[in-house]
Protein backbone atom coordinates (compact mmCIF):
# COMPACT_ATOMS: atom_id res chain seq x y z
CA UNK A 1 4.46 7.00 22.34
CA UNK A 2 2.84 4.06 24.37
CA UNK A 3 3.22 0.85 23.35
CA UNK A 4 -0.34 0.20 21.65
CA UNK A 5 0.78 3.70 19.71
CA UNK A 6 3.92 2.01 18.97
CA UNK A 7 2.22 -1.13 17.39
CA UNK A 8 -0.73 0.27 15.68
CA UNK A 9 2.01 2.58 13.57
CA UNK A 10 4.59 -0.31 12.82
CA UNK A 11 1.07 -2.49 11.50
CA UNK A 12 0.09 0.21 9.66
CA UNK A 13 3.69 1.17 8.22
CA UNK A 14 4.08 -2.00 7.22
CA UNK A 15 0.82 -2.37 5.28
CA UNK A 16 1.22 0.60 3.73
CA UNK A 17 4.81 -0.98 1.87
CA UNK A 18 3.77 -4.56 2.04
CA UNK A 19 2.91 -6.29 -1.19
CA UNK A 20 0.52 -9.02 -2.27
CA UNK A 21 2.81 -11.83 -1.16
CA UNK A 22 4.23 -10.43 2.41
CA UNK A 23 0.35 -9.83 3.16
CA UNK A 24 -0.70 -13.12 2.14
CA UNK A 25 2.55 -14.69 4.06
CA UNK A 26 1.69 -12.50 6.98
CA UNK A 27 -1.81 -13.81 7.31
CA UNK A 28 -0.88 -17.51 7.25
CA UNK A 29 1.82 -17.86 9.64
CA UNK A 30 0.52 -15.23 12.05
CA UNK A 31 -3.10 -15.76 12.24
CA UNK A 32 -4.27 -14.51 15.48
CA UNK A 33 -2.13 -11.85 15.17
CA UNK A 34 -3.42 -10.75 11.82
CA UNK A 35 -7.10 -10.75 12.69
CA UNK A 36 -6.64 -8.96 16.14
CA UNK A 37 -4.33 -6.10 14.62
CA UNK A 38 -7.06 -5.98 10.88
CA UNK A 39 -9.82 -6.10 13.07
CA UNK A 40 -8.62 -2.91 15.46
CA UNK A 41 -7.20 -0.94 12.38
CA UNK A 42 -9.54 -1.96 9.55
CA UNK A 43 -11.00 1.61 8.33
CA UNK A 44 -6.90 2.50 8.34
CA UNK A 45 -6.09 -0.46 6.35
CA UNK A 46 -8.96 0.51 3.96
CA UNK A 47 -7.72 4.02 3.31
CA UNK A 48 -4.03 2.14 2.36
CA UNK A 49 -5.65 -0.12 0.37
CA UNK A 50 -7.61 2.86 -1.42
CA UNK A 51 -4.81 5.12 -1.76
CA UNK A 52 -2.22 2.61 -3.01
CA UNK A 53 -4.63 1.98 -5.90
CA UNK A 54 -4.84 6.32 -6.78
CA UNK A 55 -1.26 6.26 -6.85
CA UNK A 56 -1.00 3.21 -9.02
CA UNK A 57 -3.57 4.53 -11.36
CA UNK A 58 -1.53 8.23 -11.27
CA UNK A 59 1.81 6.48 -11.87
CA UNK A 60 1.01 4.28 -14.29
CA UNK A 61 -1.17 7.50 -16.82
CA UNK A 62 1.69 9.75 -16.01
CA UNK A 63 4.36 7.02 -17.58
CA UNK A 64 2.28 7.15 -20.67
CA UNK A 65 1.82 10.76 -21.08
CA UNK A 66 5.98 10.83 -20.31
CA UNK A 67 6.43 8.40 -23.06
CA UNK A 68 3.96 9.99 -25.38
CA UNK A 69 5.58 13.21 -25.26
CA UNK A 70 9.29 11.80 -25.30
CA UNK A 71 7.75 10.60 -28.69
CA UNK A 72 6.51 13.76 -29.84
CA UNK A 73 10.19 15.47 -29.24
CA UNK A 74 11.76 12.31 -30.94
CA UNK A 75 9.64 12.67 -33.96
CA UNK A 76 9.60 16.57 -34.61
């Protein structure tokens, strides 16, 4: 793995478990470095963006069809 390899998966890794704050953090005290490594990886950052949101979504239906149904056993 060469070293641009190397960087572009670390970025990348980290976006992917980064939340709102580290981002935000991220962008202030590292400028340059922030729009140099978003501007090369953009359309990869997009897809992260895109697919934390589907899992979100997923996660957060599924915990109310497991509490709905926990309910329903409670109940009967």
């Amino acid at each position: 793995m060469t070293k641009k390899e190397l960087e572009k998966h670390n970025f990348l890794t980290w976006c992917r478990y980064a939340d709102a704050n580290e981002l935000e953090n991220a962008k202030g005290k590292n400028h340059e470095v922030w729009e140099r490594l978003y501007g090369e990886y953009a359309n990869e950052i997009e897809v992260i963006n895109r697919t934390k949101q589907v899992y979100e979504s997923i996660s957060q239906h599924e915990i109310g069809i497991q509490k709905f149904d926990l309910s329903l056993k409670i109940s009967i």
